[in-house]
Protein backbone atom coordinates (compact mmCIF):
# COMPACT_ATOMS: atom_id res chain seq x y z
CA UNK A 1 -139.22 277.26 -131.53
CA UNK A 2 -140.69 276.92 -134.55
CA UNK A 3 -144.39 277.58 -136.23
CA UNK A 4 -145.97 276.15 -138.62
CA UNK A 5 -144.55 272.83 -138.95
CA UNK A 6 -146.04 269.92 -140.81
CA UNK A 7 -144.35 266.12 -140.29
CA UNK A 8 -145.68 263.39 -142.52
CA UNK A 9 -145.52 259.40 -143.61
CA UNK A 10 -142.33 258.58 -141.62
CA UNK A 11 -141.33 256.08 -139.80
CA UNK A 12 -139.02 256.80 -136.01
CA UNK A 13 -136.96 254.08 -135.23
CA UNK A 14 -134.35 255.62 -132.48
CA UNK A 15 -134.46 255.95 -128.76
CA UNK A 16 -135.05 258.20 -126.13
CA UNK A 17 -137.12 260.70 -127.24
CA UNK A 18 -138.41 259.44 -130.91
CA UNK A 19 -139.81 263.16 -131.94
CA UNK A 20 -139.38 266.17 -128.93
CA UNK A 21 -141.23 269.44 -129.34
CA UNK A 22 -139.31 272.30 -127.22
CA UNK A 23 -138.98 276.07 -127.02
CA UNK A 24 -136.54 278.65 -125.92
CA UNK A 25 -135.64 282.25 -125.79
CA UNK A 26 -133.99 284.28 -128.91
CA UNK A 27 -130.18 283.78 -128.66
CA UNK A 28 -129.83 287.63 -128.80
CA UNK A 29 -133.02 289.11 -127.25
CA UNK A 30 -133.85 286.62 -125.13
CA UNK A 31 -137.40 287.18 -125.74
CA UNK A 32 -140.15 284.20 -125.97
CA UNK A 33 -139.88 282.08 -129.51
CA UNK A 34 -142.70 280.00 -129.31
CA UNK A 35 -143.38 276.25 -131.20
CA UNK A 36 -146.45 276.61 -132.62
CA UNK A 37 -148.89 275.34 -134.99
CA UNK A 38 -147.06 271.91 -135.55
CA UNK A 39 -149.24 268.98 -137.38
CA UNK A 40 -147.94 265.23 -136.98
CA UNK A 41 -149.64 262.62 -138.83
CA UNK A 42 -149.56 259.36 -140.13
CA UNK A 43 -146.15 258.72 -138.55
CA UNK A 44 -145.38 255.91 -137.03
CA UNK A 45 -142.78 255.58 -133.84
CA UNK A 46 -141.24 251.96 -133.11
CA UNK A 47 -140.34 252.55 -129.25
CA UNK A 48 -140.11 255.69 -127.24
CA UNK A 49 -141.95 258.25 -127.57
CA UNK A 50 -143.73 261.24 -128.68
CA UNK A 51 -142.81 263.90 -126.07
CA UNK A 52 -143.17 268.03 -125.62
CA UNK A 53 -140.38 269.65 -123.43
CA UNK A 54 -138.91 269.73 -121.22
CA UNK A 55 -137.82 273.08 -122.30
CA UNK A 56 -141.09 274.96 -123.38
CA UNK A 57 -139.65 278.23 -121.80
CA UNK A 58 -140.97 280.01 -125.10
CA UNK A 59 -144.45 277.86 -125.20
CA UNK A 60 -145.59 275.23 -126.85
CA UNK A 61 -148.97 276.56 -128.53
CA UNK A 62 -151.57 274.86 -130.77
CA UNK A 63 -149.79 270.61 -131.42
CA UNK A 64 -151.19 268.16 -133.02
CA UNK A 65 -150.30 264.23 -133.33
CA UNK A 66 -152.79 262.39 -135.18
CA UNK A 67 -153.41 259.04 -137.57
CA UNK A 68 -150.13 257.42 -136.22
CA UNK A 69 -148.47 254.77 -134.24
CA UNK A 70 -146.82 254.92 -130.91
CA UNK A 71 -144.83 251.35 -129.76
CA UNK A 72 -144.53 247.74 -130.93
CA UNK A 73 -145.60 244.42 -129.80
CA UNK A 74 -142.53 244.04 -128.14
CA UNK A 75 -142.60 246.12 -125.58
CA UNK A 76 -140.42 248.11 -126.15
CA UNK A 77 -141.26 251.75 -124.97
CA UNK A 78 -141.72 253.09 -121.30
CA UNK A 79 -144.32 255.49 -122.90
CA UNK A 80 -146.35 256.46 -125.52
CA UNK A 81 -147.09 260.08 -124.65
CA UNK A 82 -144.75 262.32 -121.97
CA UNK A 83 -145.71 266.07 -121.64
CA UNK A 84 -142.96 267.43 -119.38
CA UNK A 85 -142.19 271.23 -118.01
CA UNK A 86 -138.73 271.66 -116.64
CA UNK A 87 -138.57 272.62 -112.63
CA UNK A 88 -136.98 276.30 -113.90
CA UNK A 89 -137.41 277.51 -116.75
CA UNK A 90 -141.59 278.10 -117.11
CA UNK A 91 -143.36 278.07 -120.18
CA UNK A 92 -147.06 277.47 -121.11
CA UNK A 93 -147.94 274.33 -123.44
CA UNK A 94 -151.44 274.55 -124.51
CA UNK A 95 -153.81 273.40 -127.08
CA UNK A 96 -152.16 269.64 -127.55
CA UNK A 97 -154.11 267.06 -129.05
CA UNK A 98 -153.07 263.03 -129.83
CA UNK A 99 -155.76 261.94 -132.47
CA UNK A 100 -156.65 258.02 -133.56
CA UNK A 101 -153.60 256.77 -132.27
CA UNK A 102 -153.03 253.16 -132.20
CA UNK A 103 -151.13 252.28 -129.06
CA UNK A 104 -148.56 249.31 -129.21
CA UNK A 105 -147.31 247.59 -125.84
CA UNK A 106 -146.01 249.71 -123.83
CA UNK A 107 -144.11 247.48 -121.51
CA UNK A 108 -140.46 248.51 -121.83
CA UNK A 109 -138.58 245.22 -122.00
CA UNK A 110 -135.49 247.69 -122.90
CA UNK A 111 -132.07 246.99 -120.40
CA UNK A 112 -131.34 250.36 -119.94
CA UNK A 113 -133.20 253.89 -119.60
CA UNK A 114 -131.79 255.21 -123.02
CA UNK A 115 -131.00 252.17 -125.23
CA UNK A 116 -133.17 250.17 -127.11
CA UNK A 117 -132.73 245.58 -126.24
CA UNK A 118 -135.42 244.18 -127.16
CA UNK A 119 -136.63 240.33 -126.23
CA UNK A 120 -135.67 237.88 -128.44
CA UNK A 121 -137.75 238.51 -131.60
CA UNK A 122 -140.05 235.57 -131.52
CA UNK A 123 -141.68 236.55 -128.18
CA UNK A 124 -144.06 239.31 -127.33
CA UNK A 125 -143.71 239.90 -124.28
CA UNK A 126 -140.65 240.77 -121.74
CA UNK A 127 -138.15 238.00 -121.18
CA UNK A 128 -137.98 236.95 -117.76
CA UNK A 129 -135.83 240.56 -115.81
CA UNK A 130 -136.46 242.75 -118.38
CA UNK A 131 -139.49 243.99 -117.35
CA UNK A 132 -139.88 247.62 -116.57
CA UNK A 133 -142.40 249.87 -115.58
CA UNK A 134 -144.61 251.86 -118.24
CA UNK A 135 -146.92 254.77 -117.95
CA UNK A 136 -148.88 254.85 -121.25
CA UNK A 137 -149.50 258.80 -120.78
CA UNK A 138 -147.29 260.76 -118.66
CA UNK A 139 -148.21 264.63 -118.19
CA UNK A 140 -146.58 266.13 -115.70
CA UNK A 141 -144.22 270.01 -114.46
CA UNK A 142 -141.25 270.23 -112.54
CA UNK A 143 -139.22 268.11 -114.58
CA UNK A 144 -135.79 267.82 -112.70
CA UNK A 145 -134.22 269.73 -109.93
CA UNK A 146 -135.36 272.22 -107.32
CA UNK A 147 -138.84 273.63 -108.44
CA UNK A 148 -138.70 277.35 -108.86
CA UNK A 149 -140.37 277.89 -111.88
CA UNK A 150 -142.47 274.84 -113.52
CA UNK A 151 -144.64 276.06 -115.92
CA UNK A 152 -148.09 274.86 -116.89
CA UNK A 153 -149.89 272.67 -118.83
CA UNK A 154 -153.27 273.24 -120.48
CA UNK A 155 -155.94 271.99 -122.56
CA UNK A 156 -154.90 268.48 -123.37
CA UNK A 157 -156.95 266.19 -125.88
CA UNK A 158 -156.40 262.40 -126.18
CA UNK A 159 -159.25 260.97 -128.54
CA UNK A 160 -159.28 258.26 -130.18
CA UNK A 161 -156.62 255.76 -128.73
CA UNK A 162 -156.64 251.98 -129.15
CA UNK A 163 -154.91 249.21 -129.33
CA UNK A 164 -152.36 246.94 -126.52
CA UNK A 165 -151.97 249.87 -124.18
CA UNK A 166 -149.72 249.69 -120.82
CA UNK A 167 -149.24 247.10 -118.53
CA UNK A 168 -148.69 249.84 -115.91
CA UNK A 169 -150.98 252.82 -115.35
CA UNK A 170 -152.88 254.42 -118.27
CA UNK A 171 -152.24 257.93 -117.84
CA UNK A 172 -150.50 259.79 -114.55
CA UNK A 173 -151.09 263.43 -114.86
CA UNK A 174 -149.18 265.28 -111.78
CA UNK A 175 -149.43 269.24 -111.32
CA UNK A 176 -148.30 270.56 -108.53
CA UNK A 177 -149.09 271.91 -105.24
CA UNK A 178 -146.46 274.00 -103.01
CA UNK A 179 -143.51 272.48 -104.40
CA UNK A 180 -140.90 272.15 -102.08
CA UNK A 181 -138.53 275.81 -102.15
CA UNK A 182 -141.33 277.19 -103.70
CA UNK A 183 -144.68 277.98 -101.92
CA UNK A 184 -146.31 279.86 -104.92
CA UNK A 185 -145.60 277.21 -107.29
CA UNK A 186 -149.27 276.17 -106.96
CA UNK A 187 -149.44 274.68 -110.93
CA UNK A 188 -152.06 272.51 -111.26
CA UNK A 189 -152.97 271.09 -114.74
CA UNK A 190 -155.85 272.60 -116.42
CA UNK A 191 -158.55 270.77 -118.93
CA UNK A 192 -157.86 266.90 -119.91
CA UNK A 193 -159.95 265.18 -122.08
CA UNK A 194 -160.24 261.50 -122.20
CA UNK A 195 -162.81 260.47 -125.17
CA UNK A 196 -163.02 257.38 -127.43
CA UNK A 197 -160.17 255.40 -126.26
CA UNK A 198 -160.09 251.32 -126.19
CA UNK A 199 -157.14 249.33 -125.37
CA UNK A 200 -157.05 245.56 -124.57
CA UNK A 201 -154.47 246.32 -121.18
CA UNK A 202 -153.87 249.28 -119.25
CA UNK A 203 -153.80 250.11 -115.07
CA UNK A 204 -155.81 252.64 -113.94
CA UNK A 205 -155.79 256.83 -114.79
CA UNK A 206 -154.01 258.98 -111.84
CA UNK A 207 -154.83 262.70 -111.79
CA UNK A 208 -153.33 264.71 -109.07
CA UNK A 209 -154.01 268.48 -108.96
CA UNK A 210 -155.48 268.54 -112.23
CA UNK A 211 -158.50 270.83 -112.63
CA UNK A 212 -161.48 269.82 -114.89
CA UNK A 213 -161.38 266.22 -116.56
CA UNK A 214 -163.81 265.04 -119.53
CA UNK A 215 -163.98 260.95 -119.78
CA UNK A 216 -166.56 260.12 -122.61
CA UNK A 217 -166.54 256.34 -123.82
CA UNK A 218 -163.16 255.15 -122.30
CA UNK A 219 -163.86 251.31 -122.28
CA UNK A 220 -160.89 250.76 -119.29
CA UNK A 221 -161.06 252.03 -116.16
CA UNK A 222 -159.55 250.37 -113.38
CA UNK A 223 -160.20 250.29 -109.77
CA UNK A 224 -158.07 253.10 -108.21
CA UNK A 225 -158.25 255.65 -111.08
CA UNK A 226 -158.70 259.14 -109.26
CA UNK A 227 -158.89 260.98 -112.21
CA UNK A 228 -162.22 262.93 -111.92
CA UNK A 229 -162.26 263.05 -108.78
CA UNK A 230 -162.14 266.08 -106.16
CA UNK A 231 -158.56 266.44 -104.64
């Protein structure tokens, strides 16, 4: 709940999440505090991962992540990118964009879901029952718990991205339609754009309810991608 917040030349070598944008509500007036107008760049973050929420109950407005790294050649992060709105507590995040990002391998050779055990050093790749699945970009609402309240997602710009990439899907963006306990919880996401992105690995990109998707020059795109397509 902060604004104006610039975060340069550093290195983020810790676990689960490396950086974490989140908002609240005033301790004593409980209104809306918003994080906004926060500028990340050239910062580089060894294994997992650059995430908003999943508290953005006062917003998340105006974010941006650019000239950096996100993984090793380990494979040592789950994810690059999570966007996450918990199940209660609403909240809008809007206006995010990740900008000439170079992606690392996102495998996750890690032996739990929190701490960091990498391979042994000489090897890039997962040793044999490490291996994990990964999700390069994960944008999703209803993080956790019964779904009353989910908030929304909006306006989303990833240009620029190369690199390894994921051995599981590139990107799964998941809105939401009539959420179980809550019929009106009808959240899709709104505006994703895909533009300029190269990676040498990577599955395919999974939209579901997401409304209005730009792809421009994205050199992977696997059979069984449905983002861009009609639900």
């Amino acid at each position: 709940s902060c604004n104006n917040v610039h975060v340069t030349d550093v290195l983020i070598d810790v676990g689960d999440d490396a950086v974490s944008v989140k908002s609240g509500l005033h301790w004593k007036t409980k209104k809306k505090v918003a994080a906004s107008n926060y500028l990340f760049e050239r910062v580089t973050i060894l294994h997992r991962n650059f995430a908003i929420g999943s508290d953005v109950s006062g917003d998340v407005l105006n974010i941006t992540f650019r000239d950096s790294v996100i993984g090793d050649d380990l494979g040592s992060s789950p994810w690059a990118i999570k966007l996450k709105t918990d199940s209660q507590e609403g909240g809008l995040v809007d206006g995010i964009h990740f900008l000439n990002l170079t992606i690392g391998n996102i495998t996750f050779c890690g032996s739990s879901a929190f701490v960091y055990n990498p391979p042994h050093a000489s090897s890039s790749s997962c040793t044999p029952g490490h291996e994990k699945g990964s999700t390069m970009i994960d944008v999703g609402m209803g993080y956790v718990g019964a779904v009353t309240n989910p908030g929304r997602d909006t306006n989303i710009v990833f240009e620029g991205l190369h690199g390894i990439g994921p051995t599981g899907p590139s990107m799964n963006a998941h809105g939401l339609d009539n959420a179980t306990g809550c019929p009106t919880c009808n959240e899709h996401i709104v505006n994703i754009t895909l533009k300029d992105i190269q990676l040498e690995t990577g599955g395919p990109w999974l939209c579901n309810d997401v409304d209005g998707l730009i792809r421009e020059n994205v050199d992977r795109w696997p059979e069984g991608s449905t983002c861009g397509r009609r639900d």
